[in-house]
PDB file of N, CA and C in Angstrom:
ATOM      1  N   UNK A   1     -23.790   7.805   5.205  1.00  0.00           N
ATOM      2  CA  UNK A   1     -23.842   8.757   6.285  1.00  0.00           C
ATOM      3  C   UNK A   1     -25.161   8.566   7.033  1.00  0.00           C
ATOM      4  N   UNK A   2     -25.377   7.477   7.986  1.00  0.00           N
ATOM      5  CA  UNK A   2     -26.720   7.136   8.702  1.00  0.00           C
ATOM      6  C   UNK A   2     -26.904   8.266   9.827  1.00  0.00           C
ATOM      7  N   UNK A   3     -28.036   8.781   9.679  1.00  0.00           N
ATOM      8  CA  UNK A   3     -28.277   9.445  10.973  1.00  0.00           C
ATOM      9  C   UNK A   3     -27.628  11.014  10.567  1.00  0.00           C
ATOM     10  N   UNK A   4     -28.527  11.876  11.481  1.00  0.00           N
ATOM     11  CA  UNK A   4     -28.152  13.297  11.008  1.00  0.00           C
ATOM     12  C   UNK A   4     -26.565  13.339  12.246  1.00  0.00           C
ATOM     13  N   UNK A   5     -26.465  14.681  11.688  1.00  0.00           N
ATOM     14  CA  UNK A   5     -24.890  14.998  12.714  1.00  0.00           C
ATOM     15  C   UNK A   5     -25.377  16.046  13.758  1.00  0.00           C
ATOM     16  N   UNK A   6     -25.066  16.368  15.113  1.00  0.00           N
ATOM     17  CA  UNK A   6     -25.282  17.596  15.269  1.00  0.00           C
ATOM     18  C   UNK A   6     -23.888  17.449  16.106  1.00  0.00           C
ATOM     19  N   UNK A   7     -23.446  19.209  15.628  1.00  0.00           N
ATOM     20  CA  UNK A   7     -22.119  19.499  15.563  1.00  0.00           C
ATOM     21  C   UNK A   7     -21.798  19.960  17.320  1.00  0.00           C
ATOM     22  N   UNK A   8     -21.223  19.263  17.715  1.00  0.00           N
ATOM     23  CA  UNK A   8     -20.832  19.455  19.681  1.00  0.00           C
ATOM     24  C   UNK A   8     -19.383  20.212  19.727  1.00  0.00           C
ATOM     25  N   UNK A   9     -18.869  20.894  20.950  1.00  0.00           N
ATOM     26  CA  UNK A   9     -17.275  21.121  20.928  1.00  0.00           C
ATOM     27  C   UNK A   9     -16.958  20.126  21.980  1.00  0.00           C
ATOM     28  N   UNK A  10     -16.152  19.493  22.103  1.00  0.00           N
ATOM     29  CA  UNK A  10     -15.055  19.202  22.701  1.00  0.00           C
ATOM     30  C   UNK A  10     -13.947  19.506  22.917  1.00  0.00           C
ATOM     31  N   UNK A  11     -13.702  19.517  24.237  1.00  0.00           N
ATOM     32  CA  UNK A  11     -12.015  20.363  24.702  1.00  0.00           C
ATOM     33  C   UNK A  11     -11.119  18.642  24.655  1.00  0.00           C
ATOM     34  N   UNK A  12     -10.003  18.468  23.898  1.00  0.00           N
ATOM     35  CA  UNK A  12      -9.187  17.092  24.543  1.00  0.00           C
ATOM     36  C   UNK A  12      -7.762  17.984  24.139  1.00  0.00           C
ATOM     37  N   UNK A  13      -6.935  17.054  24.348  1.00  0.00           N
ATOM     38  CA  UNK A  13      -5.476  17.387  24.589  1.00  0.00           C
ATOM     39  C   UNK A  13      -5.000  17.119  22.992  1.00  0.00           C
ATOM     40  N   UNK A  14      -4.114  18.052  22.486  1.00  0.00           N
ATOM     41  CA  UNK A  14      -3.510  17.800  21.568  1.00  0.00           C
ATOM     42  C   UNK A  14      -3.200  16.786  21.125  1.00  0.00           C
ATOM     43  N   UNK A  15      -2.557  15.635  21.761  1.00  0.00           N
ATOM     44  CA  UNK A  15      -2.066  14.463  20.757  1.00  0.00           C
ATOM     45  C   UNK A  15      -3.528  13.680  20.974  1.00  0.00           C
ATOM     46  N   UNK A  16      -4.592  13.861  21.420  1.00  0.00           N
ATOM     47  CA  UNK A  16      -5.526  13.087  21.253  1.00  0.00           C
ATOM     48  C   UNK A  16      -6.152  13.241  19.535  1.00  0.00           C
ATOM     49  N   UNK A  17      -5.954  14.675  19.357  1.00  0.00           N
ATOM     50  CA  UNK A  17      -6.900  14.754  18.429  1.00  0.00           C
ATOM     51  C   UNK A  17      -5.858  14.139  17.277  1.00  0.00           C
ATOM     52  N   UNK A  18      -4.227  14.254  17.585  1.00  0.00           N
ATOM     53  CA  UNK A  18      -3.140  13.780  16.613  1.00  0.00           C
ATOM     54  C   UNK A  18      -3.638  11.833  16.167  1.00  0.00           C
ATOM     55  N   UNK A  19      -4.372  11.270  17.479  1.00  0.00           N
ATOM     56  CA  UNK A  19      -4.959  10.466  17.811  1.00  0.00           C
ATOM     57  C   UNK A  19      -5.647   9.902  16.164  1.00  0.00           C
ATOM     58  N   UNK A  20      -6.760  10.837  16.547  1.00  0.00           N
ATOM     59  CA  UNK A  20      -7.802  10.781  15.640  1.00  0.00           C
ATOM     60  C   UNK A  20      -7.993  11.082  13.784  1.00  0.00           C
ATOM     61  N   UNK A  21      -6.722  12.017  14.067  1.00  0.00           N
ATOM     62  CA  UNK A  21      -6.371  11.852  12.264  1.00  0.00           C
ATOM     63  C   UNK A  21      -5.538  10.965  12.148  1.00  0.00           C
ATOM     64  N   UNK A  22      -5.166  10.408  12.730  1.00  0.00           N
ATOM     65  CA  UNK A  22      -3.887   9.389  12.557  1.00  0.00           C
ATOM     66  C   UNK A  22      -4.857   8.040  12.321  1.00  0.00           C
ATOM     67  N   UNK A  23      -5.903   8.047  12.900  1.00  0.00           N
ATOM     68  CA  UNK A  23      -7.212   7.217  12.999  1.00  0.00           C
ATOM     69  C   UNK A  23      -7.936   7.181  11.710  1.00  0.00           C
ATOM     70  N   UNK A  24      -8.282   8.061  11.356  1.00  0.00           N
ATOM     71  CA  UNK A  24      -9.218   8.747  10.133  1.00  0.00           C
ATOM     72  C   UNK A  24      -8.010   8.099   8.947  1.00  0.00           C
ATOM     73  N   UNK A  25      -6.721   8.752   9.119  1.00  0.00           N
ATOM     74  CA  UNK A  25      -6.030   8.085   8.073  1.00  0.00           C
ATOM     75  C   UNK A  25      -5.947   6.870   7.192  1.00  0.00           C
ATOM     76  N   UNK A  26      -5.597   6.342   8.253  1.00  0.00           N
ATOM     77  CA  UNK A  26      -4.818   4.946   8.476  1.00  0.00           C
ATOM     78  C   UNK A  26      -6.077   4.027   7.920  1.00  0.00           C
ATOM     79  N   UNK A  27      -7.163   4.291   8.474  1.00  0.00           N
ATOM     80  CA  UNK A  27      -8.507   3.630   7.933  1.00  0.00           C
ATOM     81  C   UNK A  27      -9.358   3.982   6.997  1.00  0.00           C
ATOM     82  N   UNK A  28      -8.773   5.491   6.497  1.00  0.00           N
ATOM     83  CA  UNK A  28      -9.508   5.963   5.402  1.00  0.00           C
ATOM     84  C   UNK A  28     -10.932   6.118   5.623  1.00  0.00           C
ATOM     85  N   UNK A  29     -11.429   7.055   6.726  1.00  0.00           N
ATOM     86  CA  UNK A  29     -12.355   7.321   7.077  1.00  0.00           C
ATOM     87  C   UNK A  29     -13.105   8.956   6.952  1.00  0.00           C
ATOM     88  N   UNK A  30     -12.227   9.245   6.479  1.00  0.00           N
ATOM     89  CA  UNK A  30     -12.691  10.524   5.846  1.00  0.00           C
ATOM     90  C   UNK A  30     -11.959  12.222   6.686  1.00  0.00           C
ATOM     91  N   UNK A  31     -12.202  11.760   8.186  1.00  0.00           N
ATOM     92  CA  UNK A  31     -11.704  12.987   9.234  1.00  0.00           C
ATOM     93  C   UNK A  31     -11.888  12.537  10.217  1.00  0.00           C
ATOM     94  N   UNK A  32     -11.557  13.158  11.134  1.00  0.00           N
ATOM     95  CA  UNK A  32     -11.589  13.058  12.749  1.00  0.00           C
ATOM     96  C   UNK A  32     -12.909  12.953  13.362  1.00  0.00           C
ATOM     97  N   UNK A  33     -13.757  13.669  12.964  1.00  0.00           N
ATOM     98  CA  UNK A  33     -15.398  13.523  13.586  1.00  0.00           C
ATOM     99  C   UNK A  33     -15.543  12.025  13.226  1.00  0.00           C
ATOM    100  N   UNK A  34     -15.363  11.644  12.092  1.00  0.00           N
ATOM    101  CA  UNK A  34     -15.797   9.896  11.921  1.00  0.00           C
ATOM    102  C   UNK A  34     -15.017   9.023  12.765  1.00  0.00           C
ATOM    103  N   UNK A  35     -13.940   9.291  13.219  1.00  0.00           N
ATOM    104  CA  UNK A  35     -12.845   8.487  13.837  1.00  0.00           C
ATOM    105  C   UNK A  35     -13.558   8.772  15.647  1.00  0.00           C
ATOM    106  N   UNK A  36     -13.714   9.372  15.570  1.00  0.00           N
ATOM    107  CA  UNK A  36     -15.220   9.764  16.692  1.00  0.00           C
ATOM    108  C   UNK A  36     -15.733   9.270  17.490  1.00  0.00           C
ATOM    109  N   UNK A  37     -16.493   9.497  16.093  1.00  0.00           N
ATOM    110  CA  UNK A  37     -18.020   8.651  15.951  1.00  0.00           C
ATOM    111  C   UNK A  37     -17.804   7.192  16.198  1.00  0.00           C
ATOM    112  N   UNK A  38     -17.111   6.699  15.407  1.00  0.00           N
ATOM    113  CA  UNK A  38     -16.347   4.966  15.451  1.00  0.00           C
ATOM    114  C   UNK A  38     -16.572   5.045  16.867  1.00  0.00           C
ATOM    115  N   UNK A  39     -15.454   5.371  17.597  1.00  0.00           N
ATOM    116  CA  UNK A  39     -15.142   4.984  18.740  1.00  0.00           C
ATOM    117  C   UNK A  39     -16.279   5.333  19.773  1.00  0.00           C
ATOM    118  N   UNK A  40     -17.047   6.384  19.755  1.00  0.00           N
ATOM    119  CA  UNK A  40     -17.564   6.388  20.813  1.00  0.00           C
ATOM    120  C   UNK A  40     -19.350   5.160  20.244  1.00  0.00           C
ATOM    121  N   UNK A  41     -19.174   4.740  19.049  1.00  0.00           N
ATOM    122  CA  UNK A  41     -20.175   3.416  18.549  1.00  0.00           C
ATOM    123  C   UNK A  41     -20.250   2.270  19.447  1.00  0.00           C
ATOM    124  N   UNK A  42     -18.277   1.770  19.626  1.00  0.00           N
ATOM    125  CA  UNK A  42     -17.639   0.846  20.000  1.00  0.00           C
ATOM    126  C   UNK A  42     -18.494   1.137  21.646  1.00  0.00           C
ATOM    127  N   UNK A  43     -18.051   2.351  22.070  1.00  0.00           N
ATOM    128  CA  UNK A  43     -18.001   2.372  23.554  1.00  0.00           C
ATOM    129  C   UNK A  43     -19.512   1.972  23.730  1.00  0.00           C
ATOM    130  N   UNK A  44     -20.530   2.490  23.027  1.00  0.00           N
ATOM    131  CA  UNK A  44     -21.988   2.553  22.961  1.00  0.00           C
ATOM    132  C   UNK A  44     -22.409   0.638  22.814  1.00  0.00           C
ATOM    133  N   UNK A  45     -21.598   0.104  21.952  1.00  0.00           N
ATOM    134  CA  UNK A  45     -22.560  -1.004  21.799  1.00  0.00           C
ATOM    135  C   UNK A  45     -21.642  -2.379  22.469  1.00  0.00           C
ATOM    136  N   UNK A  46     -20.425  -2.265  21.866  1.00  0.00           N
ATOM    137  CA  UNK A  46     -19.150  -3.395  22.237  1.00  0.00           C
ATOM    138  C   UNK A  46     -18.371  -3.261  23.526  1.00  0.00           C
ATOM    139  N   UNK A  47     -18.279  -1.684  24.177  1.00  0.00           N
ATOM    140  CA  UNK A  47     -16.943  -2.143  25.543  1.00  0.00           C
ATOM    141  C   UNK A  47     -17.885  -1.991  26.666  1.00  0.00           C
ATOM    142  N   UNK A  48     -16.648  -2.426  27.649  1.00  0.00           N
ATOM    143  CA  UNK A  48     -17.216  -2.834  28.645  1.00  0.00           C
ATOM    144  C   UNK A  48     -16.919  -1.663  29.703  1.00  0.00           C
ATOM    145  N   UNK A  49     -18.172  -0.781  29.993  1.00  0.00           N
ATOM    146  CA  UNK A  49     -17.820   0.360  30.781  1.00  0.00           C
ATOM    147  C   UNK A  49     -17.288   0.294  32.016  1.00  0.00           C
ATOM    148  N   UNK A  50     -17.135  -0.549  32.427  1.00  0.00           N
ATOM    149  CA  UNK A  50     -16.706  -0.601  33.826  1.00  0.00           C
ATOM    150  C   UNK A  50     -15.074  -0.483  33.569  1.00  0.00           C
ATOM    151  N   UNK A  51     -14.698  -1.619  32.739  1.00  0.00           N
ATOM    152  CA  UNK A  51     -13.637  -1.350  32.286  1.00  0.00           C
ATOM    153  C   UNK A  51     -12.698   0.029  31.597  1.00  0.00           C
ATOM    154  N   UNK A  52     -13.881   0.353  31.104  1.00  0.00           N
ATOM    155  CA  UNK A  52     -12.933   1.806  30.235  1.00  0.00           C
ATOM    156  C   UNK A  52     -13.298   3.161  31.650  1.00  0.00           C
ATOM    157  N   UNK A  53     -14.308   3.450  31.916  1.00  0.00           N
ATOM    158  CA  UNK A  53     -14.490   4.271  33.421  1.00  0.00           C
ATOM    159  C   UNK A  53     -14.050   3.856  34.786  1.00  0.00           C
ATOM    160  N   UNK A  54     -13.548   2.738  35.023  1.00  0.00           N
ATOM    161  CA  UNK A  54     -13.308   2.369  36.350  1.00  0.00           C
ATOM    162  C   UNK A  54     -11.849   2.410  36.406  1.00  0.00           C
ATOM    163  N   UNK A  55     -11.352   2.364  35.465  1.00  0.00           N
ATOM    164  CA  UNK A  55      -9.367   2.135  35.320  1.00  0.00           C
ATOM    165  C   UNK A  55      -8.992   2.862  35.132  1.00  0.00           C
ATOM    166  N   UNK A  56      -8.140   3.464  36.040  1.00  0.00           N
ATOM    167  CA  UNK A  56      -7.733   4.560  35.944  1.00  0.00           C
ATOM    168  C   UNK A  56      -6.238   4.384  35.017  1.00  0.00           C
ATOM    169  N   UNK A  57      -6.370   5.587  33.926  1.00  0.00           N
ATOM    170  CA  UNK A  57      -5.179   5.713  33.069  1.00  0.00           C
ATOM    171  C   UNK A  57      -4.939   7.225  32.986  1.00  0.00           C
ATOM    172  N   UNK A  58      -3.378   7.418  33.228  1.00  0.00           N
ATOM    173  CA  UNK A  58      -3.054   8.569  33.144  1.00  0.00           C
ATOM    174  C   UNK A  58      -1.828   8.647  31.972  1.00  0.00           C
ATOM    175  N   UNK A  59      -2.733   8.544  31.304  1.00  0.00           N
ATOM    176  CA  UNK A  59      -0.523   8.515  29.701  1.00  0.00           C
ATOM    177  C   UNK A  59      -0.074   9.897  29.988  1.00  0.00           C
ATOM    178  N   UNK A  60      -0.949  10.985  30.630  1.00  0.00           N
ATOM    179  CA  UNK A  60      -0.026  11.917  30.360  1.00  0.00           C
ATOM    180  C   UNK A  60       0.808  12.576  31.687  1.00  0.00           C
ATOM    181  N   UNK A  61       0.549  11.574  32.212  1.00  0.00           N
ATOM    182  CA  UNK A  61       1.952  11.723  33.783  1.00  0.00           C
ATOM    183  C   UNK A  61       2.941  11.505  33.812  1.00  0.00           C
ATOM    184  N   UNK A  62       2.993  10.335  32.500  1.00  0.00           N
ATOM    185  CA  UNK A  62       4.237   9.663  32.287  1.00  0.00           C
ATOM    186  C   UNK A  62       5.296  10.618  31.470  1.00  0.00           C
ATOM    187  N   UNK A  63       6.504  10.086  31.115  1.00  0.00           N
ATOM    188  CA  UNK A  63       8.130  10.471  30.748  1.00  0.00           C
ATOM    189  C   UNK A  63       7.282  10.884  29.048  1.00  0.00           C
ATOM    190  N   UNK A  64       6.122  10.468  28.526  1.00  0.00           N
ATOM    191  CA  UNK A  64       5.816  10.475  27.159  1.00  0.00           C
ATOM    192  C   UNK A  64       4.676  11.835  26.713  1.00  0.00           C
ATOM    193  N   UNK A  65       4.127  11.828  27.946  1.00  0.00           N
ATOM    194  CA  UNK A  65       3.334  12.992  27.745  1.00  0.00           C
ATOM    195  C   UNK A  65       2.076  12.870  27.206  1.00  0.00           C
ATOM    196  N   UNK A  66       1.178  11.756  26.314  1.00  0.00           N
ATOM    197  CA  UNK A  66       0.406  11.197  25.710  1.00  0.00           C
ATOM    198  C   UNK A  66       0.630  10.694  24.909  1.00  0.00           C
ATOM    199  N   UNK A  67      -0.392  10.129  23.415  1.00  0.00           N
ATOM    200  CA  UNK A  67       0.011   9.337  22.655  1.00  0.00           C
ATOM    201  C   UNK A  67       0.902   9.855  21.552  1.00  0.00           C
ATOM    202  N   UNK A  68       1.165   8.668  20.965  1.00  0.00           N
ATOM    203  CA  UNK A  68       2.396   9.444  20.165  1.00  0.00           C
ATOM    204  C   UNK A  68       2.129   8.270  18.991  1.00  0.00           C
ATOM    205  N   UNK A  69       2.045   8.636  17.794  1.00  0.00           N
ATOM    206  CA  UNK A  69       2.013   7.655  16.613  1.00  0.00           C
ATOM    207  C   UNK A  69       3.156   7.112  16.531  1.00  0.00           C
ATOM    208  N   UNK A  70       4.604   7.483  16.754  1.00  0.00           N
ATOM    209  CA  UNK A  70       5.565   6.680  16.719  1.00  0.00           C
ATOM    210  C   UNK A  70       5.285   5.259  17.897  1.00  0.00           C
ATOM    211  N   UNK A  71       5.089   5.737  19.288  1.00  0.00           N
ATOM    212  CA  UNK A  71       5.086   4.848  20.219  1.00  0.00           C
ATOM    213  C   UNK A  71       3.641   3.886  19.743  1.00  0.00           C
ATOM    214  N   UNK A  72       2.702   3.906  19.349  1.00  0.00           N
ATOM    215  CA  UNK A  72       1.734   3.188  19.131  1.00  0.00           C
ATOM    216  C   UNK A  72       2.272   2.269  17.605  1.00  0.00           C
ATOM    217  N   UNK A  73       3.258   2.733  16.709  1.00  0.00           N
ATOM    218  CA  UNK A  73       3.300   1.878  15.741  1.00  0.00           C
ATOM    219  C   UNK A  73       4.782   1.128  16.252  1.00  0.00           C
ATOM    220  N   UNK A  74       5.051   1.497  17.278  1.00  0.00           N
ATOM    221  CA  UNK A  74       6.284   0.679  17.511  1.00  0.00           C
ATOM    222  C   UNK A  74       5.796  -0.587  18.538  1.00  0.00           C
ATOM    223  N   UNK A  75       4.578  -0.553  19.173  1.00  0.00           N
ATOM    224  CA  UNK A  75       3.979  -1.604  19.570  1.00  0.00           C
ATOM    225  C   UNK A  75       3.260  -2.737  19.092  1.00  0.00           C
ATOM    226  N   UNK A  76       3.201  -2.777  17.793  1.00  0.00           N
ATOM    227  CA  UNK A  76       2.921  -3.427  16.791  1.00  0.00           C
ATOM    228  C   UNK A  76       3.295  -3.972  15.532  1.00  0.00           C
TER     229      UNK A  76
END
């Protein structure tokens, strides 16, 4: 556990956070704050911001409504 925690709220949409335990699971990461943390690491050191802020994505305009663990394991 590197580094202290300090505890923030975030407002996101329901299947996001379905997102994130499905995340935490699958990788055995303990909970959703770590599944997080991961990702916003990635965004911090590995992606490419232009890419993830400049593109616009809307999943939840579509016929699906957001993510869905069925539709993400059926893509793979």
């Amino acid at each position: 556990m590197a580094g202290a925690k300090t505890e923030v709220e975030f407002k996101v949409q329901k299947d996001l956070v379905k997102m994130l335990e499905y995340i935490a699971e699958k990788y055995k990461l303990g909970d959703k704050d770590k599944a997080l943390r991961c990702v916003l690491d990635y965004v911090a050191t590995d992606a490419d911001w232009d890419e993830i802020f400049k593109t616009i994505r809307c999943i939840r305009c579509g016929p699906d409504g957001g993510w869905s663990q069925e539709a993400h394991e059926a893509k793979q």
